[in-house]
PDB file of N, CA and C in Angstrom:
ATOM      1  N   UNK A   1      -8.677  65.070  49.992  1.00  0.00           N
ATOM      2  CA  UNK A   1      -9.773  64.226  49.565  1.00  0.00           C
ATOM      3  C   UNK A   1     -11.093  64.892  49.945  1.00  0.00           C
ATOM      4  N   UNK A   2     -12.109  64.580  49.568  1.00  0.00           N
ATOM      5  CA  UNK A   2     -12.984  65.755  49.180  1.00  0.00           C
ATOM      6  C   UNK A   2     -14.672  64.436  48.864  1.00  0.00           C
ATOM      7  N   UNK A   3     -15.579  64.575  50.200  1.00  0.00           N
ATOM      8  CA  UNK A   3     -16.476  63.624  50.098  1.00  0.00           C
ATOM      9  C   UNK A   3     -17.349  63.733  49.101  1.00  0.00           C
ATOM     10  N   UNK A   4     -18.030  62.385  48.250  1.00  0.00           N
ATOM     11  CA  UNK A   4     -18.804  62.564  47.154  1.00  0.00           C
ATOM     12  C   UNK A   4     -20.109  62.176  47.770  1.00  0.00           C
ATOM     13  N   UNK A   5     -21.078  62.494  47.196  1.00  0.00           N
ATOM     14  CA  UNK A   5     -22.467  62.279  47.671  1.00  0.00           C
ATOM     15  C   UNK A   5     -22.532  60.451  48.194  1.00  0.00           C
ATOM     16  N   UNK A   6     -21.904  59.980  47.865  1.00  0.00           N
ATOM     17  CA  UNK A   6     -21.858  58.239  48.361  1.00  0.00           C
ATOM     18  C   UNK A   6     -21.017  58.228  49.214  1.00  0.00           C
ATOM     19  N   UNK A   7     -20.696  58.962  50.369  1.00  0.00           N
ATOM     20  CA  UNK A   7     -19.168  58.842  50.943  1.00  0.00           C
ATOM     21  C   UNK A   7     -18.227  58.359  50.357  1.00  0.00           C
ATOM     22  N   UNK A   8     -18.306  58.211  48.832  1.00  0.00           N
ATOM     23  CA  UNK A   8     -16.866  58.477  48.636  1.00  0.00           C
ATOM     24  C   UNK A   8     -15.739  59.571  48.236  1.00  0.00           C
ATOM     25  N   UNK A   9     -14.828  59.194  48.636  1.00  0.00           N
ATOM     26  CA  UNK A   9     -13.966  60.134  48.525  1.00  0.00           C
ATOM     27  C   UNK A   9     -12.840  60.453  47.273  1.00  0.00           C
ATOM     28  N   UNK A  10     -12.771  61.537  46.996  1.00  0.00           N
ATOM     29  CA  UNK A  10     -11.563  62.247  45.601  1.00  0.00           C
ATOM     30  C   UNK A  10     -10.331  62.916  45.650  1.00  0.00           C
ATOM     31  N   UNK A  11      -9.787  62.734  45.390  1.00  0.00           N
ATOM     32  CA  UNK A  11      -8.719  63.628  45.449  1.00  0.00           C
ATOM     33  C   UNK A  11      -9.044  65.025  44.601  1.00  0.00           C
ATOM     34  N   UNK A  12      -8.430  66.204  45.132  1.00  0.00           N
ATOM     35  CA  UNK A  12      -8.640  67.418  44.593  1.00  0.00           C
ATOM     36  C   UNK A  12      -8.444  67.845  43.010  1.00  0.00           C
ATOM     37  N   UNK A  13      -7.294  66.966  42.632  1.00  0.00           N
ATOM     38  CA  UNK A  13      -7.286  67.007  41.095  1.00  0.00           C
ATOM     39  C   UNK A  13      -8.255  66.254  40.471  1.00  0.00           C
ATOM     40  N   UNK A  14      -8.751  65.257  40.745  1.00  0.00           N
ATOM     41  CA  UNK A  14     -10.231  64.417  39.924  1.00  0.00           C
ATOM     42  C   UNK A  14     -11.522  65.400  40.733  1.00  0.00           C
ATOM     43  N   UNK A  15     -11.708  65.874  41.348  1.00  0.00           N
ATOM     44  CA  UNK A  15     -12.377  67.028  41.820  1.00  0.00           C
ATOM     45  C   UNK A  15     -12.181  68.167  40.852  1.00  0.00           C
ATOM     46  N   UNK A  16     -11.457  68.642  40.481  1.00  0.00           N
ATOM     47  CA  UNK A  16     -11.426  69.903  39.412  1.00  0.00           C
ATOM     48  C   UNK A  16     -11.265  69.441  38.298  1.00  0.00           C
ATOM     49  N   UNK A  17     -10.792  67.842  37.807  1.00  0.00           N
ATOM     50  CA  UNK A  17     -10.838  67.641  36.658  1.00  0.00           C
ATOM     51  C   UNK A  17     -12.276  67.609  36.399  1.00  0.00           C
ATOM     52  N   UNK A  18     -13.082  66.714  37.370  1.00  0.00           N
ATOM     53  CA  UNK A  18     -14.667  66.743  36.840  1.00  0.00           C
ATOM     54  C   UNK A  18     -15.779  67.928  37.110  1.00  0.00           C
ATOM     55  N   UNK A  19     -15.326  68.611  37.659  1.00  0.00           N
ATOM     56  CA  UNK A  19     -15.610  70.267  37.523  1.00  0.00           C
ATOM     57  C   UNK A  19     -15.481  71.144  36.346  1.00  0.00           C
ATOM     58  N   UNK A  20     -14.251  71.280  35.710  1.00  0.00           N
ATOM     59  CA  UNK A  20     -13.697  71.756  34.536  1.00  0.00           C
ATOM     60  C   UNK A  20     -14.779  70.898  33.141  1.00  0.00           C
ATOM     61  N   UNK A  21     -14.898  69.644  33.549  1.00  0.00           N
ATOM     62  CA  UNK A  21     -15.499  68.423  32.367  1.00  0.00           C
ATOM     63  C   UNK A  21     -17.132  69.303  32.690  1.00  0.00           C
ATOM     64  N   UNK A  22     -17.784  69.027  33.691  1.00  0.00           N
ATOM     65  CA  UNK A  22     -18.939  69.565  33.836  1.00  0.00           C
ATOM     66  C   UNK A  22     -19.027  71.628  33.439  1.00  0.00           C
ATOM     67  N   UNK A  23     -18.327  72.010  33.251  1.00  0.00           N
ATOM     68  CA  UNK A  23     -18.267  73.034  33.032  1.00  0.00           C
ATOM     69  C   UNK A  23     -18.143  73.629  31.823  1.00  0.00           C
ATOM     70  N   UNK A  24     -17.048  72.619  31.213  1.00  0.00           N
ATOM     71  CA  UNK A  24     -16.351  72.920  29.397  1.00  0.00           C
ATOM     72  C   UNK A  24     -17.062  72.446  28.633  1.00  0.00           C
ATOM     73  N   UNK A  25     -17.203  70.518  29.093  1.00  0.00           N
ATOM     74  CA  UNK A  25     -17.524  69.240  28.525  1.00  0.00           C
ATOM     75  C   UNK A  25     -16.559  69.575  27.602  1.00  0.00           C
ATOM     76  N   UNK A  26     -15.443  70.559  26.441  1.00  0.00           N
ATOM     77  CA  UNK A  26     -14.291  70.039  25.717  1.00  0.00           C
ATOM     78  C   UNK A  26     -13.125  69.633  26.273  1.00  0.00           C
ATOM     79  N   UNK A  27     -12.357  69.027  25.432  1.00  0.00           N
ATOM     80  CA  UNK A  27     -10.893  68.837  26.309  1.00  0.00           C
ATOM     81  C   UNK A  27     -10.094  69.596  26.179  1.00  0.00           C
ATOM     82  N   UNK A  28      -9.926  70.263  25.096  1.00  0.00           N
ATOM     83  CA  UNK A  28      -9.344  71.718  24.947  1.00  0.00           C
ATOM     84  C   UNK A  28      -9.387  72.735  25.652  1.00  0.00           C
ATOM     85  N   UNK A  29     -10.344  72.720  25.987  1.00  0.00           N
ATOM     86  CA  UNK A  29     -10.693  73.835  26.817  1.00  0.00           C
ATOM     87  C   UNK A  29     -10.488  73.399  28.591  1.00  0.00           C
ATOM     88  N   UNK A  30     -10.676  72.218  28.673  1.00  0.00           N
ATOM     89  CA  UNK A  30     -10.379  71.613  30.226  1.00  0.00           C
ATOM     90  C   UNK A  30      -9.082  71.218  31.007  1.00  0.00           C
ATOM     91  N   UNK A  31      -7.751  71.358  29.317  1.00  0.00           N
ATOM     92  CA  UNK A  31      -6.777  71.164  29.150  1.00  0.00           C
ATOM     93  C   UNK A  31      -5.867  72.963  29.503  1.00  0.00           C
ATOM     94  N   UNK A  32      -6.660  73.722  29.267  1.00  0.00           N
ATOM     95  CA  UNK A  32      -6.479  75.085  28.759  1.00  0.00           C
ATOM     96  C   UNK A  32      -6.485  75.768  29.983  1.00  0.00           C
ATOM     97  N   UNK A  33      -7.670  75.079  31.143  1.00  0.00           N
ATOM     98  CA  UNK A  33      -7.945  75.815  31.804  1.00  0.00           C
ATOM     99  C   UNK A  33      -7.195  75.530  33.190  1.00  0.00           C
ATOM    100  N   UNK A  34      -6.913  73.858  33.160  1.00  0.00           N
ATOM    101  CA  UNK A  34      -5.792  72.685  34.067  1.00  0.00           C
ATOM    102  C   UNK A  34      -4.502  73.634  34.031  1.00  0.00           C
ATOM    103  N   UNK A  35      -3.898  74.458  32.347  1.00  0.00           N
ATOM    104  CA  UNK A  35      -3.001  74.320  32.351  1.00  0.00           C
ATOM    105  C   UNK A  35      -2.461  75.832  33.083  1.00  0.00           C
ATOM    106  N   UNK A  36      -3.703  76.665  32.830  1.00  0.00           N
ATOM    107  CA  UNK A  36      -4.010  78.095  33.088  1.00  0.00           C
ATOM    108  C   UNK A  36      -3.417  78.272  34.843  1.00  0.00           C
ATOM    109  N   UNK A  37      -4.580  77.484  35.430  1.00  0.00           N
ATOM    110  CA  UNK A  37      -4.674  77.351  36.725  1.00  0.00           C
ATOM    111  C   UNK A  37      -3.277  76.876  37.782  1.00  0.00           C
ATOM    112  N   UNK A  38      -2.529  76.233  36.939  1.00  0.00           N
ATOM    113  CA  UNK A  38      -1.410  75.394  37.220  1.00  0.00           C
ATOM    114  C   UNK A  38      -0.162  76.439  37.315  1.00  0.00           C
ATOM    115  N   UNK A  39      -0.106  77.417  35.995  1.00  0.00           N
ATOM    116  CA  UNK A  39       0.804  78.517  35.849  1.00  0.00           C
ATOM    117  C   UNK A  39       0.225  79.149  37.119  1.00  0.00           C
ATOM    118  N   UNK A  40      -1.094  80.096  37.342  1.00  0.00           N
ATOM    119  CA  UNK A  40      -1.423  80.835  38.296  1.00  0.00           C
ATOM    120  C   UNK A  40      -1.049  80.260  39.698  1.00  0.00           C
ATOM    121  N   UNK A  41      -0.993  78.710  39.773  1.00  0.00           N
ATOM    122  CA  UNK A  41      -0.559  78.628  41.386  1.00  0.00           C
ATOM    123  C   UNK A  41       1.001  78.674  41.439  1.00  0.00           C
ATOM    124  N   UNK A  42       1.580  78.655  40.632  1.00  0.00           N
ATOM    125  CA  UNK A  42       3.208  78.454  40.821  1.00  0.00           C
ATOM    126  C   UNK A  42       3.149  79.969  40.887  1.00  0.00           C
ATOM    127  N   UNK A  43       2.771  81.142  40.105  1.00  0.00           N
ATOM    128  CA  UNK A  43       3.024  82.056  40.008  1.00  0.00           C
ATOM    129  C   UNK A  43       2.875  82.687  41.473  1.00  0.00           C
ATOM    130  N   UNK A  44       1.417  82.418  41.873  1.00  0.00           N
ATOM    131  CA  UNK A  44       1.266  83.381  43.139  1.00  0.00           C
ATOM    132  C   UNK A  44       1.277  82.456  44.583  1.00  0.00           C
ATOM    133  N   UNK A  45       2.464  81.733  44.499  1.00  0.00           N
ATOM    134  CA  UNK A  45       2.366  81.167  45.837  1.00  0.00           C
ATOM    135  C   UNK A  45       3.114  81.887  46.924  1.00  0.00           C
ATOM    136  N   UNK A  46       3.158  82.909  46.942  1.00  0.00           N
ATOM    137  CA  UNK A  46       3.358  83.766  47.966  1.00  0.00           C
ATOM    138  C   UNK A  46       2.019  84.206  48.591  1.00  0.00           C
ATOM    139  N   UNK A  47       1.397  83.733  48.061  1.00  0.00           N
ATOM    140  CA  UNK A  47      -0.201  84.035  48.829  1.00  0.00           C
ATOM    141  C   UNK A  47      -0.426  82.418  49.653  1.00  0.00           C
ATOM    142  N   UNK A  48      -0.927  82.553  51.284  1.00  0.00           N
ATOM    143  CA  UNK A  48      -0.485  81.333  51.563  1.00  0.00           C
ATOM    144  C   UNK A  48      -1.934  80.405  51.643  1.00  0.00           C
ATOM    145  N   UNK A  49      -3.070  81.380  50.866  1.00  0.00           N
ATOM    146  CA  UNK A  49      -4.155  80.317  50.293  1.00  0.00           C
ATOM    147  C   UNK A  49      -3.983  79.662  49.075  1.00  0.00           C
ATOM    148  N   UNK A  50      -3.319  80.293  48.072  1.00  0.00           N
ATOM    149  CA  UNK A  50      -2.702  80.071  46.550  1.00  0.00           C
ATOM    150  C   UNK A  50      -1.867  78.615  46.934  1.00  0.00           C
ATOM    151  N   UNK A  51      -0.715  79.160  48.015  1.00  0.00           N
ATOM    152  CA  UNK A  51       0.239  77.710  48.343  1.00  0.00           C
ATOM    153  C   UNK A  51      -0.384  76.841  48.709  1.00  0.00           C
ATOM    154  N   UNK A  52      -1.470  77.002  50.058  1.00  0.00           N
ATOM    155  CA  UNK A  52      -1.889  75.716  50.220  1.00  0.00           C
ATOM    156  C   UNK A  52      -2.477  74.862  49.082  1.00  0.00           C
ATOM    157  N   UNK A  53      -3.651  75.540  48.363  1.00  0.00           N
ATOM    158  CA  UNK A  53      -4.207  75.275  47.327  1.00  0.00           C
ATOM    159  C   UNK A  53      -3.692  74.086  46.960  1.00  0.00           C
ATOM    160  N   UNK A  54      -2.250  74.872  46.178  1.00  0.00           N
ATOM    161  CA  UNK A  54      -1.363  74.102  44.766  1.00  0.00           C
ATOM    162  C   UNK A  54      -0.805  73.099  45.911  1.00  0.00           C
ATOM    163  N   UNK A  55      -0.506  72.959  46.913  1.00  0.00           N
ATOM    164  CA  UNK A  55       0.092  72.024  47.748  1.00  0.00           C
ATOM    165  C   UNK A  55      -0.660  70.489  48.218  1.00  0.00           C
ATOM    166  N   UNK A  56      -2.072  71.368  48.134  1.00  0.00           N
ATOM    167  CA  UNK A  56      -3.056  70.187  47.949  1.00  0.00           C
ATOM    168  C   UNK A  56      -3.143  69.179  46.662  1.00  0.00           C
ATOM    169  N   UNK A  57      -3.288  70.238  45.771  1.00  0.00           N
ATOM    170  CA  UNK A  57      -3.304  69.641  44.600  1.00  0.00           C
ATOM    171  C   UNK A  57      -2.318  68.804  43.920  1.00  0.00           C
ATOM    172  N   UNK A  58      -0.830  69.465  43.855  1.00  0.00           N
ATOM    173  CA  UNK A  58       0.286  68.401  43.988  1.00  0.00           C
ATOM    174  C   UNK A  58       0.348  67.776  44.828  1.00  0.00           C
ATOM    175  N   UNK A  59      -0.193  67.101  45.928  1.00  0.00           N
ATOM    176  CA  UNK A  59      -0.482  66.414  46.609  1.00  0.00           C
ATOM    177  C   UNK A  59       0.709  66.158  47.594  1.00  0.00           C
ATOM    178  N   UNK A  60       1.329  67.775  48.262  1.00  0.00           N
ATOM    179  CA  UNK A  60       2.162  67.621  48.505  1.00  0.00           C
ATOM    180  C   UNK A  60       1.531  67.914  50.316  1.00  0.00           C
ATOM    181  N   UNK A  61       0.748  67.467  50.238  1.00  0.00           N
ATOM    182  CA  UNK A  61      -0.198  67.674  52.147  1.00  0.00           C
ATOM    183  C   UNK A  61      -0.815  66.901  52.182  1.00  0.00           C
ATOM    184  N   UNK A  62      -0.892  65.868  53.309  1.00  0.00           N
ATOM    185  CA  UNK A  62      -1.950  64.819  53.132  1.00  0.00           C
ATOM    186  C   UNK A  62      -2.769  65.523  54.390  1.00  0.00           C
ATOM    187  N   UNK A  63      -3.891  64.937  54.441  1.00  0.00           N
ATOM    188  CA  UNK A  63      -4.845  65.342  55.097  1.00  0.00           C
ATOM    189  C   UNK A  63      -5.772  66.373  54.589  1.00  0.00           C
ATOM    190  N   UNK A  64      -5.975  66.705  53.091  1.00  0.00           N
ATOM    191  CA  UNK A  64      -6.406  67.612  52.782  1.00  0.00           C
ATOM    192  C   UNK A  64      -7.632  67.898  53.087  1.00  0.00           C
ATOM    193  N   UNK A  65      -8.393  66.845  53.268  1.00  0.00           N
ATOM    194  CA  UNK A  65     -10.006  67.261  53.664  1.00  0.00           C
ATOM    195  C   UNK A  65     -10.016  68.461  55.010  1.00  0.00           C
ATOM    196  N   UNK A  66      -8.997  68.129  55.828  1.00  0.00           N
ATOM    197  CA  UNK A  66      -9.108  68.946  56.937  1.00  0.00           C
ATOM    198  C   UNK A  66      -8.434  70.354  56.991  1.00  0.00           C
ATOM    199  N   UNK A  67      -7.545  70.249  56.023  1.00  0.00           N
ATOM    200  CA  UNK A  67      -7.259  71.806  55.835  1.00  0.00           C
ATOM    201  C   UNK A  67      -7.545  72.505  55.389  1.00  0.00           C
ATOM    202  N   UNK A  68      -8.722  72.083  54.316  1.00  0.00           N
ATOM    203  CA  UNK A  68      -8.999  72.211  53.406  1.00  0.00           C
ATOM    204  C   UNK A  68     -10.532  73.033  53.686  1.00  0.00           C
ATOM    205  N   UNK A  69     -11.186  72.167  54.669  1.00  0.00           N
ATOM    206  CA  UNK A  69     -12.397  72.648  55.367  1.00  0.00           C
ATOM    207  C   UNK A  69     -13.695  71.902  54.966  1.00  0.00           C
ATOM    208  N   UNK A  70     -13.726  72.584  53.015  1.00  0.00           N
ATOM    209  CA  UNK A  70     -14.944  71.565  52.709  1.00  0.00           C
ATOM    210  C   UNK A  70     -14.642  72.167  51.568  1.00  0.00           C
ATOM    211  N   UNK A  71     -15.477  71.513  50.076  1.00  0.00           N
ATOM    212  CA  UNK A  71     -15.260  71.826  48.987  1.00  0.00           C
ATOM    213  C   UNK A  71     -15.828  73.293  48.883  1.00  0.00           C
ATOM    214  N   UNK A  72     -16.187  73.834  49.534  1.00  0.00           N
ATOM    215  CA  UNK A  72     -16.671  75.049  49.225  1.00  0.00           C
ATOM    216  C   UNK A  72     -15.878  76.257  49.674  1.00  0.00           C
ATOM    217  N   UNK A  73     -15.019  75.752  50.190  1.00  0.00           N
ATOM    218  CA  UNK A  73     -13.775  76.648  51.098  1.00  0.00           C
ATOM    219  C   UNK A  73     -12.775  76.724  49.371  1.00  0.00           C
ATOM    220  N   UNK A  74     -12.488  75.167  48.895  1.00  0.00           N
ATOM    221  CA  UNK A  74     -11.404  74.977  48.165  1.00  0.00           C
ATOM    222  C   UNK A  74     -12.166  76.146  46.702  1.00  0.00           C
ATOM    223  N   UNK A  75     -13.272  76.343  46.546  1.00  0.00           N
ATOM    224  CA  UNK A  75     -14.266  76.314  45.376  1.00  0.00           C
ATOM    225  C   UNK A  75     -14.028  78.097  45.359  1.00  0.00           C
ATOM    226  N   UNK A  76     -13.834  78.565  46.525  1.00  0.00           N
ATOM    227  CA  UNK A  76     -13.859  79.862  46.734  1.00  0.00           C
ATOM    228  C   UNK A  76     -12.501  80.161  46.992  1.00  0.00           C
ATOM    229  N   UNK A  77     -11.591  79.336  47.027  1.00  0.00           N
ATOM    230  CA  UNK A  77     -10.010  79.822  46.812  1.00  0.00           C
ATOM    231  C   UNK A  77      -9.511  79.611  45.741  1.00  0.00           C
ATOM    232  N   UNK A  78     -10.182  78.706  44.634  1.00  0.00           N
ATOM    233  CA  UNK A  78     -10.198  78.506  43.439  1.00  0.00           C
ATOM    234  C   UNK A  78     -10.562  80.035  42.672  1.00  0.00           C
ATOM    235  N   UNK A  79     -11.506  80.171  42.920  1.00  0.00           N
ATOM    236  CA  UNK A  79     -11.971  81.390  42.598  1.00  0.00           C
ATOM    237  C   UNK A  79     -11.496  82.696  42.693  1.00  0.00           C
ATOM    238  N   UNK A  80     -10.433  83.340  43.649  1.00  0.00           N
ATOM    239  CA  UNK A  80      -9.770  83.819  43.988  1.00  0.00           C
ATOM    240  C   UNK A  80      -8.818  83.773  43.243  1.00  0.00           C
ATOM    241  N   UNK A  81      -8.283  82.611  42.793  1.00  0.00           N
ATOM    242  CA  UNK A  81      -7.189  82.322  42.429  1.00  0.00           C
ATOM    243  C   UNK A  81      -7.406  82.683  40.533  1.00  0.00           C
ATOM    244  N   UNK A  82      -8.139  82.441  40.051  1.00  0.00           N
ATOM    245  CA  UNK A  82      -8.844  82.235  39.185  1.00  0.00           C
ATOM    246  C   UNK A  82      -9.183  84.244  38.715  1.00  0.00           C
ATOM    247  N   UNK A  83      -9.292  84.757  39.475  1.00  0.00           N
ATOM    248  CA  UNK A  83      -9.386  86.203  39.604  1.00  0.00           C
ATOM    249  C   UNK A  83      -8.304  86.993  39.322  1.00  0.00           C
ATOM    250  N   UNK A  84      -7.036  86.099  39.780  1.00  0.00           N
ATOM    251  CA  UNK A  84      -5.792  86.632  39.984  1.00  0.00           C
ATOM    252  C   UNK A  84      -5.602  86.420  38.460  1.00  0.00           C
ATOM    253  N   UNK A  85      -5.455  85.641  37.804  1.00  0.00           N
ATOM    254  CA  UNK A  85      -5.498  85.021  36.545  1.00  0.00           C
ATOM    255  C   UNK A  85      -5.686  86.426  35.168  1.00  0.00           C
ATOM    256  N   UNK A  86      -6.725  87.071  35.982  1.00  0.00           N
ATOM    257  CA  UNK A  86      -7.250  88.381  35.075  1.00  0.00           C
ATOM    258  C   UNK A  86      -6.502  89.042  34.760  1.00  0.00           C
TER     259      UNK A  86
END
């Protein structure tokens, strides 16, 4: 979960869904890129920022805010990940 400017809080997938929306604004393309990102974490989860990542995201770790660090930790392992993709 991941704080919003109102203290409230998101989960990491409505976090990159409205990232991807602010980024694409299509659904095709936000669909494309969900689906992109999704292959790349299954693929490289032998990397154990890749695993945590996708582990967050399937929501298979609770506590994510804290492992997580801050959205800018997740934003830059995204990115990484996202690199790998190339």
């Amino acid at each position: 979960m991941f704080q919003k400017a109102g203290s409230e809080r998101e989960e990491l997938g409505e976090f990159l869904y409205l990232y991807l929306q602010r980024r694409f604004g299509v659904e095709n393309m936000i669909v494309e890129w969900a689906y992109n990102l999704h292959d790349a974490c299954a693929r490289y989860t032998h990397d154990p920022r890749v695993a945590l990542f996708y582990a967050i995201l399937q929501k298979e770790v609770r506590g994510a805010k804290f492992m997580c660090g801050s959205v800018c930790d997740c934003y830059m392992c995204l990115c990484g990940i996202l690199k790998l993709c190339k």
